[in-house]
Protein backbone atom coordinates (compact mmCIF):
# COMPACT_ATOMS: atom_id res chain seq x y z
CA UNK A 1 39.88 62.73 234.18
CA UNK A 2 37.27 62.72 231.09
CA UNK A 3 34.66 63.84 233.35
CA UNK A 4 37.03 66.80 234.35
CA UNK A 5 37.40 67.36 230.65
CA UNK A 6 33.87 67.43 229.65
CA UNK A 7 32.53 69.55 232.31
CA UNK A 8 35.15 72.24 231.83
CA UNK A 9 33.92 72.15 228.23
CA UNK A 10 30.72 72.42 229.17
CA UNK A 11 31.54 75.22 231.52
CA UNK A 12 33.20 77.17 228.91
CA UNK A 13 30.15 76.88 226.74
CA UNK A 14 28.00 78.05 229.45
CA UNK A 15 30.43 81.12 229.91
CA UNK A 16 30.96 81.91 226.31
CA UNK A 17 26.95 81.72 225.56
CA UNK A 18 25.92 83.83 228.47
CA UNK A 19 28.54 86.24 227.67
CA UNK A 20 27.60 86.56 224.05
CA UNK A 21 23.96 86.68 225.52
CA UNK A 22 24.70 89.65 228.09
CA UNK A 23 26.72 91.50 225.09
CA UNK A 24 24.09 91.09 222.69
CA UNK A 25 21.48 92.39 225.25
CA UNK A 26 23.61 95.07 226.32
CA UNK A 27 23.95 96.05 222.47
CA UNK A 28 20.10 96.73 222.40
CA UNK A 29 19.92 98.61 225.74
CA UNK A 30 22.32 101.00 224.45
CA UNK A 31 20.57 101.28 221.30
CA UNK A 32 17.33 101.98 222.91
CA UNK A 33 18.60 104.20 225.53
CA UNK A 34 19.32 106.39 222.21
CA UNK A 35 15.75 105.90 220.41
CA UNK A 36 14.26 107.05 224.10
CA UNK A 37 17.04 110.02 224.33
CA UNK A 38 15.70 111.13 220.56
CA UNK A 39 12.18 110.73 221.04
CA UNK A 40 12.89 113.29 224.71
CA UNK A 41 15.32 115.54 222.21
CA UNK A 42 11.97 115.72 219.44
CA UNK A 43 10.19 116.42 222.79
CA UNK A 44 11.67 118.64 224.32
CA UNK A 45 12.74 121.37 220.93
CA UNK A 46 8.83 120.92 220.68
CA UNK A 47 7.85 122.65 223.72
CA UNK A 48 10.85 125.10 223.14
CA UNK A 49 9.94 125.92 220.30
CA UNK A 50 6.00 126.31 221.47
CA UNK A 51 6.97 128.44 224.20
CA UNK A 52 9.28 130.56 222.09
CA UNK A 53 5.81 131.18 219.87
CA UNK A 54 4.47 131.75 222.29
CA UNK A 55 6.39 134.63 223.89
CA UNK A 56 6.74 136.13 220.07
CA UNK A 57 2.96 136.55 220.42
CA UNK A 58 3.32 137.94 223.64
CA UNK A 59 5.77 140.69 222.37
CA UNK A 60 3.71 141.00 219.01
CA UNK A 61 0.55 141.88 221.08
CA UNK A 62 2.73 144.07 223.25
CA UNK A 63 4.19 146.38 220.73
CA UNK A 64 0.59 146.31 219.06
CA UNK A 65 -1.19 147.73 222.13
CA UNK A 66 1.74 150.37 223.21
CA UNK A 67 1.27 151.54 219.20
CA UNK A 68 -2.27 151.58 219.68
CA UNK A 69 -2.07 153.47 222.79
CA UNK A 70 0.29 156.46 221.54
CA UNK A 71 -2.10 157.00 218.35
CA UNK A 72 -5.32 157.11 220.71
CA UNK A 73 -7.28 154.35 219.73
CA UNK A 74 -9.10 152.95 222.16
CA UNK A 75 -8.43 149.09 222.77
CA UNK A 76 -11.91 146.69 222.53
CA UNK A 77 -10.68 143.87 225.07
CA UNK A 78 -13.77 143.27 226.30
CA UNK A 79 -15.61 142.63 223.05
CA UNK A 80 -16.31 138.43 222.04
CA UNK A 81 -15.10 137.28 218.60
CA UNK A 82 -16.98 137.58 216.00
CA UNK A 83 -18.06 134.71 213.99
CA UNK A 84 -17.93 135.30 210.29
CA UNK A 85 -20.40 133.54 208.01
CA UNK A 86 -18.75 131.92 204.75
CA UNK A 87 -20.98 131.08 202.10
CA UNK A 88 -20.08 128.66 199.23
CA UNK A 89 -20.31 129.51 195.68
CA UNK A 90 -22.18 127.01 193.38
CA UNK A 91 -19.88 123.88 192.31
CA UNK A 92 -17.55 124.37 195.35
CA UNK A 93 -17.21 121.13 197.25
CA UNK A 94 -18.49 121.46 201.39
């Protein structure tokens, strides 16, 4: 009968440990499910917010060559970009 005893107490340490072990564990899962679920939310309102610059460029570029075009000025799209040279006044760090 003391051998019943004991391993019944033994089994309900067992238990109780791995349960406290699995609800621990399944603490940190959830909390880094949401430090993954942030890092994709940063993510993603990054590239939103990229493309959304990107298509107010578009329409910026747009309404500049439709303005351009109903004064008459003729667009240079073929033209490279012109490097403009910068020189330092005396005292001015590089």
């Amino acid at each position: 009968m003391a051998a019943k005893t004991v391993g019944a107490f033994a089994a309900g340490v067992v238990v109780g440990w791995i349960g406290r072990s699995v609800l621990g564990s399944t603490r940190e899962a959830v909390v880094q499910v949401l430090v993954l679920s942030q890092r994709v939310r940063d993510g993603l309102k990054r590239v939103v917010a990229e493309q959304v610059e990107w298509l107010e460029d578009t329409f910026a570029e747009g309404r500049a060559r439709h303005e351009a075009s109903r004064v008459d000025v003729p667009m240079q799209t073929e033209v490279p970009p012109q490097v403009v040279e910068v020189k330092k006044k005396r005292g001015q760090a590089a």
